[in-house]
C-alpha atoms as a PDB file:
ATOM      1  CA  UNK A   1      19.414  -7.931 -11.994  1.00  0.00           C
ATOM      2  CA  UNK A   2      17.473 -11.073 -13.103  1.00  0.00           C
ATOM      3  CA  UNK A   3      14.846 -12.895 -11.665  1.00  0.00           C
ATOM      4  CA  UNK A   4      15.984 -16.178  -9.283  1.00  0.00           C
ATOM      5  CA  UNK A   5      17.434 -19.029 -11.545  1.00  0.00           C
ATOM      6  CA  UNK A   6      15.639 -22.366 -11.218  1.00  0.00           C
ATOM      7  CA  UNK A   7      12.547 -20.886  -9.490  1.00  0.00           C
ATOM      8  CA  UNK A   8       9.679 -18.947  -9.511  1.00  0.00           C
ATOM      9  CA  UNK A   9      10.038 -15.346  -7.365  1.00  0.00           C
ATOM     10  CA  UNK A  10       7.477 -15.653  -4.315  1.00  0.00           C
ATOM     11  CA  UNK A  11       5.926 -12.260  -3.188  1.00  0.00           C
ATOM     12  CA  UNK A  12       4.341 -11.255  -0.243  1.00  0.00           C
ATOM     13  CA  UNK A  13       1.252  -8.898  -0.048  1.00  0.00           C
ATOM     14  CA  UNK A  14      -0.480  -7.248   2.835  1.00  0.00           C
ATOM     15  CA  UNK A  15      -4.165  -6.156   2.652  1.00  0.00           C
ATOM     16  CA  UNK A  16      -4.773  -8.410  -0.172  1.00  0.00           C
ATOM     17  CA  UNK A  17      -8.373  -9.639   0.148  1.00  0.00           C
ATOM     18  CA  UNK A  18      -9.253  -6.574  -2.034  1.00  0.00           C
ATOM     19  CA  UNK A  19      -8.981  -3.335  -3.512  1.00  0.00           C
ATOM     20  CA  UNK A  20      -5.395  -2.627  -4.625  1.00  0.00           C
ATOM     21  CA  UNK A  21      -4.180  -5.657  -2.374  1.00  0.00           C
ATOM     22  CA  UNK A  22      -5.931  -8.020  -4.788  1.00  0.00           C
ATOM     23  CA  UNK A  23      -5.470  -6.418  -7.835  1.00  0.00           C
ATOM     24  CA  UNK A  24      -1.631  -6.058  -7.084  1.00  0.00           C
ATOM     25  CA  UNK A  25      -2.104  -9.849  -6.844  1.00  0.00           C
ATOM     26  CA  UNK A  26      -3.497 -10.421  -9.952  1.00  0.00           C
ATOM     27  CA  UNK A  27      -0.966  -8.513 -11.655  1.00  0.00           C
ATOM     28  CA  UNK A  28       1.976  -9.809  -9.758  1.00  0.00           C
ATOM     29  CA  UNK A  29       0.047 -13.356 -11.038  1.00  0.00           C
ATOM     30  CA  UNK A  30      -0.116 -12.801 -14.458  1.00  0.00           C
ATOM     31  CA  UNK A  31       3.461 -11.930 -14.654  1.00  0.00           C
ATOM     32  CA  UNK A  32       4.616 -15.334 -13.647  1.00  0.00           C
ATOM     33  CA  UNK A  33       5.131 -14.817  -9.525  1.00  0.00           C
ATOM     34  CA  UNK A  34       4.147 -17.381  -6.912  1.00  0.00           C
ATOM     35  CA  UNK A  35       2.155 -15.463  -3.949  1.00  0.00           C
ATOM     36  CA  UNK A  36       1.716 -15.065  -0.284  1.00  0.00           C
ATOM     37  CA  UNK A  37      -1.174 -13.218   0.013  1.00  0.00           C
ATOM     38  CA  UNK A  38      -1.644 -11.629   4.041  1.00  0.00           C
ATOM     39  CA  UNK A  39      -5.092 -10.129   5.697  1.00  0.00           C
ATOM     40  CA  UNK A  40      -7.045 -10.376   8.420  1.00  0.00           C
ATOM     41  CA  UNK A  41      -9.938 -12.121   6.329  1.00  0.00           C
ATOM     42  CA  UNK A  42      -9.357 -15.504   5.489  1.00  0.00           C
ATOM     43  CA  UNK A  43     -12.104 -16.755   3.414  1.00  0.00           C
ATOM     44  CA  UNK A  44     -11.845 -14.148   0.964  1.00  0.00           C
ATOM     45  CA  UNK A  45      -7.665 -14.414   1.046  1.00  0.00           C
ATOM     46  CA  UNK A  46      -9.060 -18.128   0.075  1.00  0.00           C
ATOM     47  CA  UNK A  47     -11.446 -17.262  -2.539  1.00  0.00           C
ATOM     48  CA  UNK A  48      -8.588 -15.028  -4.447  1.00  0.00           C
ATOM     49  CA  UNK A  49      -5.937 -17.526  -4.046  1.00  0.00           C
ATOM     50  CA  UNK A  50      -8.272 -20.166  -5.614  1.00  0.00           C
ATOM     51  CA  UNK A  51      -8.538 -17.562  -8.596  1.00  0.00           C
ATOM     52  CA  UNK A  52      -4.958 -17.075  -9.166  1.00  0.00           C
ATOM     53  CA  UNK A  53      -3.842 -20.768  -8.798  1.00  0.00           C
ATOM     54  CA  UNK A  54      -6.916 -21.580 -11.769  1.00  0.00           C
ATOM     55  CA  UNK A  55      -5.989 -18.477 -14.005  1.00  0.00           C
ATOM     56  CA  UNK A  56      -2.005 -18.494 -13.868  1.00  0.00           C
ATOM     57  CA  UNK A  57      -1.220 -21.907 -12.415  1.00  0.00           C
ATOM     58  CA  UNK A  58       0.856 -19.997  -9.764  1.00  0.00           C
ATOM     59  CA  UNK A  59       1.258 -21.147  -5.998  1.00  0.00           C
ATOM     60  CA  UNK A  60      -0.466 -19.237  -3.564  1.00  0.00           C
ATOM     61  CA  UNK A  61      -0.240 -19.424   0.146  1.00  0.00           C
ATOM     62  CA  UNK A  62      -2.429 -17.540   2.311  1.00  0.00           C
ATOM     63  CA  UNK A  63      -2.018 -15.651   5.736  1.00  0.00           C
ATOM     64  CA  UNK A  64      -4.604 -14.605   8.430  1.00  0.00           C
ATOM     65  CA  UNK A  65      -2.346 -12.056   9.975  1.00  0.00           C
ATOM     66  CA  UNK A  66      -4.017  -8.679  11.942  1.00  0.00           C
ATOM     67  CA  UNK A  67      -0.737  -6.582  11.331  1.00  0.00           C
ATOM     68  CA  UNK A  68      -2.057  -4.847  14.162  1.00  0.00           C
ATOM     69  CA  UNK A  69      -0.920  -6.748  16.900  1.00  0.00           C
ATOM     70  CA  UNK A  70       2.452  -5.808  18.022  1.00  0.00           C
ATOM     71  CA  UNK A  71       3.858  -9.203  17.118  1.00  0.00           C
ATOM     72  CA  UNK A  72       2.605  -9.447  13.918  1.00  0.00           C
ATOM     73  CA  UNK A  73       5.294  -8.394  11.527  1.00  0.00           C
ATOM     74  CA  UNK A  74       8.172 -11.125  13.149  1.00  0.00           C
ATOM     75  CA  UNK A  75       5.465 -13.745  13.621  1.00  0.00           C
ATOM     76  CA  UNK A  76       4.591 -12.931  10.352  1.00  0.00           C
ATOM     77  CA  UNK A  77       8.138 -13.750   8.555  1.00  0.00           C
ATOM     78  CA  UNK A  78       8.567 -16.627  11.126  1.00  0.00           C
ATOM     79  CA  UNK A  79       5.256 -18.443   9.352  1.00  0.00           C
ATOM     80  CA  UNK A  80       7.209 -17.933   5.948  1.00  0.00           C
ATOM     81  CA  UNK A  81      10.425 -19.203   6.853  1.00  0.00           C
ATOM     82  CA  UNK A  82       8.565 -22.196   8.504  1.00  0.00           C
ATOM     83  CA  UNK A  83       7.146 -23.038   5.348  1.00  0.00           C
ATOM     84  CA  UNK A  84      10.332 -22.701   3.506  1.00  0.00           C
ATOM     85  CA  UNK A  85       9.283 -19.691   1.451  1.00  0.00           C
ATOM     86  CA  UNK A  86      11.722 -17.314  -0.045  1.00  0.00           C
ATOM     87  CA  UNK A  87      10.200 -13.443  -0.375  1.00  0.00           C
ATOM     88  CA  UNK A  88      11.689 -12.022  -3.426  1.00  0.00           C
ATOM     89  CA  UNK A  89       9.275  -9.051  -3.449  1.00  0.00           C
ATOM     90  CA  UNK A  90       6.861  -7.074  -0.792  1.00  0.00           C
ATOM     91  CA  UNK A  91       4.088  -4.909  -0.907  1.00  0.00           C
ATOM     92  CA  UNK A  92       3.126  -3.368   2.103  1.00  0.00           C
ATOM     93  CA  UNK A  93      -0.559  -2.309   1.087  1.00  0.00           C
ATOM     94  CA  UNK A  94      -2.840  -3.107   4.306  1.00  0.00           C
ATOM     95  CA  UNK A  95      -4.236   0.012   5.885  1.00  0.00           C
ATOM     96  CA  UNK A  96      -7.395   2.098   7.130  1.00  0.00           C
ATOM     97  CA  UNK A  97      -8.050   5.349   8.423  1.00  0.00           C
ATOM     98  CA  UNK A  98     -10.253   6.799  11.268  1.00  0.00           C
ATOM     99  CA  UNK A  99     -12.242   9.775   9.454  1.00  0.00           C
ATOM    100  CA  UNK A 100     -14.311  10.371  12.825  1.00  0.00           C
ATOM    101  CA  UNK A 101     -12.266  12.948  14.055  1.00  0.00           C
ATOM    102  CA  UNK A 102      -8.771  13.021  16.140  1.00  0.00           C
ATOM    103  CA  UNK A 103     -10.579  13.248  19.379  1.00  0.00           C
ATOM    104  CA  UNK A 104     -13.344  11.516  18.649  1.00  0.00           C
ATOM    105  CA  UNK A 105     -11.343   8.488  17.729  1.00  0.00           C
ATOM    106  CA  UNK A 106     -10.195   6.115  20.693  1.00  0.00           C
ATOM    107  CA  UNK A 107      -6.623   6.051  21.262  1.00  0.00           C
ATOM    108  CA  UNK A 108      -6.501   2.204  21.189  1.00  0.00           C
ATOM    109  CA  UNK A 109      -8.128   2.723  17.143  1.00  0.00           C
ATOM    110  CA  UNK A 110      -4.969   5.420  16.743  1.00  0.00           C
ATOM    111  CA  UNK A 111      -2.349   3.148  17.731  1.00  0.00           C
ATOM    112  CA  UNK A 112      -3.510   0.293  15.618  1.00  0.00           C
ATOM    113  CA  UNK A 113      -3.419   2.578  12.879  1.00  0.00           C
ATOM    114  CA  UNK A 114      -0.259   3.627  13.240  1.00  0.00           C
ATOM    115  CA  UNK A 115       0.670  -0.250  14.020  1.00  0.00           C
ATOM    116  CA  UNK A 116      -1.021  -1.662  10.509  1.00  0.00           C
ATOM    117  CA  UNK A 117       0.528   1.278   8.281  1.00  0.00           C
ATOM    118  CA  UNK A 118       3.323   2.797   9.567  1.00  0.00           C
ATOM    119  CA  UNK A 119       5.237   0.136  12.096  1.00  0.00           C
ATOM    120  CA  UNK A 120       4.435  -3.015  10.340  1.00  0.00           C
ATOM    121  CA  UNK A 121       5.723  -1.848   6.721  1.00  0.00           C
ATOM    122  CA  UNK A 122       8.964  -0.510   8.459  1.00  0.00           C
ATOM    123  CA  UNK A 123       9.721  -3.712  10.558  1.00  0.00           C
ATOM    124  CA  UNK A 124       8.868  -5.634   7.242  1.00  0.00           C
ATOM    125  CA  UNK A 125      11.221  -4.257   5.203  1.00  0.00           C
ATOM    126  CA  UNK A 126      13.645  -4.935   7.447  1.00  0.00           C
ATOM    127  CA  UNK A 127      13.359  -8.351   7.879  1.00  0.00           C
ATOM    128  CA  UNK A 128      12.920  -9.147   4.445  1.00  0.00           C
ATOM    129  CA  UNK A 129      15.346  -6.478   2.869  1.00  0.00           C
ATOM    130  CA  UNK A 130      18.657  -8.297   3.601  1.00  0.00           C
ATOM    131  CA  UNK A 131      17.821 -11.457   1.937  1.00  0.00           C
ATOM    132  CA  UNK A 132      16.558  -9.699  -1.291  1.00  0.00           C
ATOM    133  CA  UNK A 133      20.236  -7.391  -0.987  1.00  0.00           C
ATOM    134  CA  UNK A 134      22.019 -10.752  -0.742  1.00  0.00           C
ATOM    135  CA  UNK A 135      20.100 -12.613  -3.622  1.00  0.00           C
ATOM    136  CA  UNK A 136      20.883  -9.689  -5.974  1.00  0.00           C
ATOM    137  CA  UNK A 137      16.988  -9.249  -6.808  1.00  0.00           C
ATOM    138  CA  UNK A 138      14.217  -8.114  -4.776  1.00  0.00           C
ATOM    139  CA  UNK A 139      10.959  -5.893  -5.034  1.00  0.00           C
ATOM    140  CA  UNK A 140       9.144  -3.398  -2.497  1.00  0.00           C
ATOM    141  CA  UNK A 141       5.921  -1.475  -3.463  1.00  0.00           C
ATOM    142  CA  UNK A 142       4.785   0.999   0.068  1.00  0.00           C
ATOM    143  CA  UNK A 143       1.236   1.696  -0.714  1.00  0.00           C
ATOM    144  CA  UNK A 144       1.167   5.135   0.438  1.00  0.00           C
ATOM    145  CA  UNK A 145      -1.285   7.903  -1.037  1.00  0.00           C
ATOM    146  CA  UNK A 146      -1.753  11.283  -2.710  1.00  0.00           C
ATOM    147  CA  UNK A 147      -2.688  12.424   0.771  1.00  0.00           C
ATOM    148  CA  UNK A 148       0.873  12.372   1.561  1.00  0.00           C
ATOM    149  CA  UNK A 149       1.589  14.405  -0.757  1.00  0.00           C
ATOM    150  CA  UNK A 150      -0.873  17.110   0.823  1.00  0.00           C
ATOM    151  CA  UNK A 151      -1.174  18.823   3.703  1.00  0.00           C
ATOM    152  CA  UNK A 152      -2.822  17.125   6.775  1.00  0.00           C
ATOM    153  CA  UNK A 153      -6.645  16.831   6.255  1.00  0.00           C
ATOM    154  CA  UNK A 154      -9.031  17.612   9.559  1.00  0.00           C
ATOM    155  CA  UNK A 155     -11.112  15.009  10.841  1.00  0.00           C
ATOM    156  CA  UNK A 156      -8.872  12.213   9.346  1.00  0.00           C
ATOM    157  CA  UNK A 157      -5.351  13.646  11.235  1.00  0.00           C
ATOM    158  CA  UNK A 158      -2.995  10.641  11.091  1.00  0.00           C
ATOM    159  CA  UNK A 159      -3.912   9.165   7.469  1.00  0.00           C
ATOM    160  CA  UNK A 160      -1.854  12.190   5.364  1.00  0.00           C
ATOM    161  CA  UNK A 161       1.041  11.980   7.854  1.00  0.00           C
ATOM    162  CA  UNK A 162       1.177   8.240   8.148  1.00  0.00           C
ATOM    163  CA  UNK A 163       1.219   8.071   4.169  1.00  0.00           C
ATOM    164  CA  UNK A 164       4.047  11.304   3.723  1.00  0.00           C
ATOM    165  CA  UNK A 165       5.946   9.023   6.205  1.00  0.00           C
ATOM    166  CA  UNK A 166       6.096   5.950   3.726  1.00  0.00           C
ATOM    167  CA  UNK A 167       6.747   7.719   1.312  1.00  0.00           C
ATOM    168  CA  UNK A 168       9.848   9.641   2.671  1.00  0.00           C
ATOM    169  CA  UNK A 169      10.982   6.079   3.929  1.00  0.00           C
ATOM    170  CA  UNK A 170      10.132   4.783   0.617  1.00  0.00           C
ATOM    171  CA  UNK A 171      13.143   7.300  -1.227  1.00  0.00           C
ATOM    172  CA  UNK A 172      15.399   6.922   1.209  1.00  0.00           C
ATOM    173  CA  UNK A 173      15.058   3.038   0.593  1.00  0.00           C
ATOM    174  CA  UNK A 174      15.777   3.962  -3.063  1.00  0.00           C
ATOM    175  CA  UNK A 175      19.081   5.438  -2.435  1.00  0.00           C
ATOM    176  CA  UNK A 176      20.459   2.747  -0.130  1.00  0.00           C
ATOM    177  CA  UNK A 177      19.215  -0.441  -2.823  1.00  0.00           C
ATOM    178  CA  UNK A 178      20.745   1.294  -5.549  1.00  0.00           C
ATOM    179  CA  UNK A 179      22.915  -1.205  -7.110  1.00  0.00           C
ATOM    180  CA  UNK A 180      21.622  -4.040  -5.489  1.00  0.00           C
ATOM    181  CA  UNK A 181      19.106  -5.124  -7.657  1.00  0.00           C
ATOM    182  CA  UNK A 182      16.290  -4.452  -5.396  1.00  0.00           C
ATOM    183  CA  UNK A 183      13.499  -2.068  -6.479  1.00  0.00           C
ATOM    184  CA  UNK A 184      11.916   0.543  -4.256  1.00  0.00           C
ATOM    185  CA  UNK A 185       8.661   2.229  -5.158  1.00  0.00           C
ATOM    186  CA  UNK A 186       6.305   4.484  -3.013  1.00  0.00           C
ATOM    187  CA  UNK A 187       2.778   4.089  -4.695  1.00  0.00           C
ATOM    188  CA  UNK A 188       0.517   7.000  -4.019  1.00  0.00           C
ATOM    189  CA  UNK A 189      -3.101   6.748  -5.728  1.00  0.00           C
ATOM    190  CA  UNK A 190      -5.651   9.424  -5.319  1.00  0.00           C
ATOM    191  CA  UNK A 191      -9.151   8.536  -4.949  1.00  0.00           C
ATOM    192  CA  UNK A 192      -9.931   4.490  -6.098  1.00  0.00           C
ATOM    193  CA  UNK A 193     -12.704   2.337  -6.733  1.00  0.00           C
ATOM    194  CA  UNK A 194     -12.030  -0.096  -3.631  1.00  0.00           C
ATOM    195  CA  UNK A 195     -13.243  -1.346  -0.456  1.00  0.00           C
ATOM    196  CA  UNK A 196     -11.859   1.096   1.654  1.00  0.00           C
ATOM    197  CA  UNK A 197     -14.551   3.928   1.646  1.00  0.00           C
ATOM    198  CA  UNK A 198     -17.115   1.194   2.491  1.00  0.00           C
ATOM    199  CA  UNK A 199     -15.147   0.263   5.532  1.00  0.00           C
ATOM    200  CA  UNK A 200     -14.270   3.520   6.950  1.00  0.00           C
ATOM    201  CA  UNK A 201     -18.037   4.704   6.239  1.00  0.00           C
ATOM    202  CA  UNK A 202     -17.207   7.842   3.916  1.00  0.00           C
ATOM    203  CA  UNK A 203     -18.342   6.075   0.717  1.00  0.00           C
ATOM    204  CA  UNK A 204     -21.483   8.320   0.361  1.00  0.00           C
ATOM    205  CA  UNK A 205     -19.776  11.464   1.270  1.00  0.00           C
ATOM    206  CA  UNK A 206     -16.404  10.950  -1.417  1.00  0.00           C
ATOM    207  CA  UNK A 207     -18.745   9.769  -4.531  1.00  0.00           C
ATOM    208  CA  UNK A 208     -21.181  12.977  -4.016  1.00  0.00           C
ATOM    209  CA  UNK A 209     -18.216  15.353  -3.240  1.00  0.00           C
ATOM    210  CA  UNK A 210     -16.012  14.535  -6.441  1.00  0.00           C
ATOM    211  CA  UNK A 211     -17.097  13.878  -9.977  1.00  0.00           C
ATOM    212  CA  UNK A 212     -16.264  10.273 -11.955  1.00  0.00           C
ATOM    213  CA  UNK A 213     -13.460  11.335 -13.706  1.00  0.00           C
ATOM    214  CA  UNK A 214     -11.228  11.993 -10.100  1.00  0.00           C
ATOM    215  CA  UNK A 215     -11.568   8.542  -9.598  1.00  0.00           C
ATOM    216  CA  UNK A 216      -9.158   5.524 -10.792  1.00  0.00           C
ATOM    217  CA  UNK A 217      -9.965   1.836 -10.109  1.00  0.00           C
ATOM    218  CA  UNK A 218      -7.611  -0.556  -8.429  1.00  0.00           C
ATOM    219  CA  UNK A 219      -6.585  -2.224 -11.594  1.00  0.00           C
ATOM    220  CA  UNK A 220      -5.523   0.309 -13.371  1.00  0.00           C
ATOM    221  CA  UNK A 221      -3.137   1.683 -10.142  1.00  0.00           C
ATOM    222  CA  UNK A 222      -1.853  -1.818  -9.769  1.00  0.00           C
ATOM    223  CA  UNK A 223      -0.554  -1.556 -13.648  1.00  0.00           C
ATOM    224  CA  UNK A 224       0.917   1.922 -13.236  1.00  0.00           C
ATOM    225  CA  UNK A 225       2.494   0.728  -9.356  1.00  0.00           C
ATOM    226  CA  UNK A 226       3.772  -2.643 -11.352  1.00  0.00           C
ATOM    227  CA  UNK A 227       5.485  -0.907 -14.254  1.00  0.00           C
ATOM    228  CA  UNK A 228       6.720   2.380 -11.985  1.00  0.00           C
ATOM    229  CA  UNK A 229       8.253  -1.020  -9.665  1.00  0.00           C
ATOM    230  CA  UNK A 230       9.888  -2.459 -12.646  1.00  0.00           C
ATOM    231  CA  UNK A 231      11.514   0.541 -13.864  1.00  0.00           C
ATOM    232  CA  UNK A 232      12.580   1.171 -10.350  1.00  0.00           C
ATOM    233  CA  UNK A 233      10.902   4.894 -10.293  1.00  0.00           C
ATOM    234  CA  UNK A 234      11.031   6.095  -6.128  1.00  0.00           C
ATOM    235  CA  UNK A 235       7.844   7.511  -6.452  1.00  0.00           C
ATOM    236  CA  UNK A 236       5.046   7.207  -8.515  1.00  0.00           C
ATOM    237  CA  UNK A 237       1.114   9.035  -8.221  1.00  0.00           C
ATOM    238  CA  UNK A 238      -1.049   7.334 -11.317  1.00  0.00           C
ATOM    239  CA  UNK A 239      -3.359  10.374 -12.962  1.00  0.00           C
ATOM    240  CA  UNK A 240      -2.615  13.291 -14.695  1.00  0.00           C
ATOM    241  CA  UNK A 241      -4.947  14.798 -12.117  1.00  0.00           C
ATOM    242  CA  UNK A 242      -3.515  13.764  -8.921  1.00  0.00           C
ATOM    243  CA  UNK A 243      -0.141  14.966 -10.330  1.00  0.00           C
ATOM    244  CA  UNK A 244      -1.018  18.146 -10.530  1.00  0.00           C
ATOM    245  CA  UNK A 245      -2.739  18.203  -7.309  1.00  0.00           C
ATOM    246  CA  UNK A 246       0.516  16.805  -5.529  1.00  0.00           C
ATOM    247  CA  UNK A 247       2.455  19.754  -7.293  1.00  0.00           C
ATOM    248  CA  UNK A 248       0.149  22.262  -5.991  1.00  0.00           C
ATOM    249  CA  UNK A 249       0.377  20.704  -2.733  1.00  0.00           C
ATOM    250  CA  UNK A 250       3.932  21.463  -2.842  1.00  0.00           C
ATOM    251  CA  UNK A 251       4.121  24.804  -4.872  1.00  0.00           C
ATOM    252  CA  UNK A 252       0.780  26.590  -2.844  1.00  0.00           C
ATOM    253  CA  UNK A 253       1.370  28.639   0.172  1.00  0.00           C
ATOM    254  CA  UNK A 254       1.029  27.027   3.275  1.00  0.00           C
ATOM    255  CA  UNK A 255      -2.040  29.261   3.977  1.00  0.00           C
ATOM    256  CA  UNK A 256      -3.977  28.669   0.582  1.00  0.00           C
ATOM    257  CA  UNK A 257      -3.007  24.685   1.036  1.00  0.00           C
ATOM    258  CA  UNK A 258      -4.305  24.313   4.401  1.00  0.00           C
ATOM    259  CA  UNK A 259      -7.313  26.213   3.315  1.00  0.00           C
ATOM    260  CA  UNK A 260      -7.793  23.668  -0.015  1.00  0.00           C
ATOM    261  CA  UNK A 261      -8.090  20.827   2.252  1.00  0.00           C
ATOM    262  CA  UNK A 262     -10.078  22.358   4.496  1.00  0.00           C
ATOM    263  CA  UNK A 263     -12.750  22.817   1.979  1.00  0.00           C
ATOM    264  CA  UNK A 264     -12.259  19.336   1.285  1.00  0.00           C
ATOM    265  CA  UNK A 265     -12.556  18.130   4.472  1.00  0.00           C
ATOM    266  CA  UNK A 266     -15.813  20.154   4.932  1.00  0.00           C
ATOM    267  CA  UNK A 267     -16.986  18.435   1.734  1.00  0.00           C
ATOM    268  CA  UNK A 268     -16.739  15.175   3.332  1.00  0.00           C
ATOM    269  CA  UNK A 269     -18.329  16.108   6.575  1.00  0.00           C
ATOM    270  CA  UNK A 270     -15.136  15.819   8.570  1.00  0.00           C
ATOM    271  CA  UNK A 271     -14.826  19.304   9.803  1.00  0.00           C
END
């Protein structure tokens, strides 16, 4: 299906103040889309938005939403329809993880987790699914993760899980859009050049334990989610590397893959 007649197609983007969120934007800019771009950090949502509208002439509106409140995802899609915004395409992108340990991590920190990157994608794809099915045309990246392609790594329990979750979702999303025109892609990078290790504090302990070449940056994922969107692939992990990780994850033993991550794990301190 083609893109709306008469208008610009608007998508939404959680976690975009940076890493993948923001380089998804740029992308998604460049390629002639309007934006709502959604994190908890304003000013920065700000200082992108500012970027894109100079760059690409594209309209951006901007979102201080903390997908962790239980709220968030209808009050969310009530602030678009009050603005009279049509969402032609979603990327459900905002996450963290907790690498302190499952016990060591406070139950309130678990269930926002699980809030942020697992409830708030679901209930967001199911507000915003139907109108995309009855337009004919309609876009959904789930930012999940080569970790979900692995088994469960100690001292960070719920991240793998969370992301094999969104990605299962993710297919069967494929099969029930086919036909309609709407595009369903799980995006699972490996290890990328973003924010993310800064915020969860392992940033020190990932760039000593793996060499440059594992890594990817956030630009080049956000190509290789884009085009893997377009072509309306399920699934897509960018890296020749990570691909052959996620097939060992699958093809290994469950003994000799539980033992793999282990010695990961213990490489990052978690275990």
């Amino acid at each position: 299906m083609s893109r709306p007649v008469g208008r610009r197609p608007r998508i939404l983007i959680t976690g975009a103040s940076a890493g993948i969120g923001a380089a998804l934007s740029r992308i998604y800019a460049a390629r002639g889309w309007d934006l709502i771009l959604v994190a908890r950090r304003e000013a920065a949502l700000q200082t992108l938005a500012a970027q894109l509208e100079a760059a690409h002439g594209t309209d951006v509106a901007v979102m201080s939403t903390d997908l962790g409140e239980e709220d968030a995802p209808q009050s969310l899609v009530d602030a678009v329809a009050s603005r009279g915004f049509t969402v032609d395409g979603l990327i459900n992108n905002a996450g963290f993880s907790r690498t302190t340990g499952f016990l060591q991590t406070e139950p309130e920190a678990h269930e926002a987790m699980i809030r942020v990157m697992l409830t708030a994608p679901v209930a967001l794809s199911r507000l915003f699914l139907p109108g995309m099915v009855e337009r004919g045309f309609g876009r959904v990246i789930n930012v999940a993760s080569l970790a979900g392609q692995m088994p469960a790594t100690g001292g960070d329990t719920l991240y793998g899980p969370i992301k094999s979750f969104m990605i299962k979702a993710s297919q069967g999303l494929w099969l029930e859009m086919r036909g309609t025109g709407v595009h369903v892609t799980a995006l699972c990078p490996g290890y990328t050049l973003t924010e993310f290790h800064d915020v969860n504090g392992s940033r020190e302990q990932v760039s000593s334990a793996y060499p440059s070449w594992m890594w990817q940056t956030a630009e080049h994922v956000a190509r290789v989610a884009y085009d893997a969107c377009e072509a309306d692939r399920p699934r897509v992990t960018p890296g020749a590397m990570n691909n052959v990780l996620a097939a060992l994850g699958k093809l290994l033993p469950d003994g000799i893959a539980l033992r793999m991550v282990a010695d990961h794990a213990r490489r990052l301190g978690r275990i």
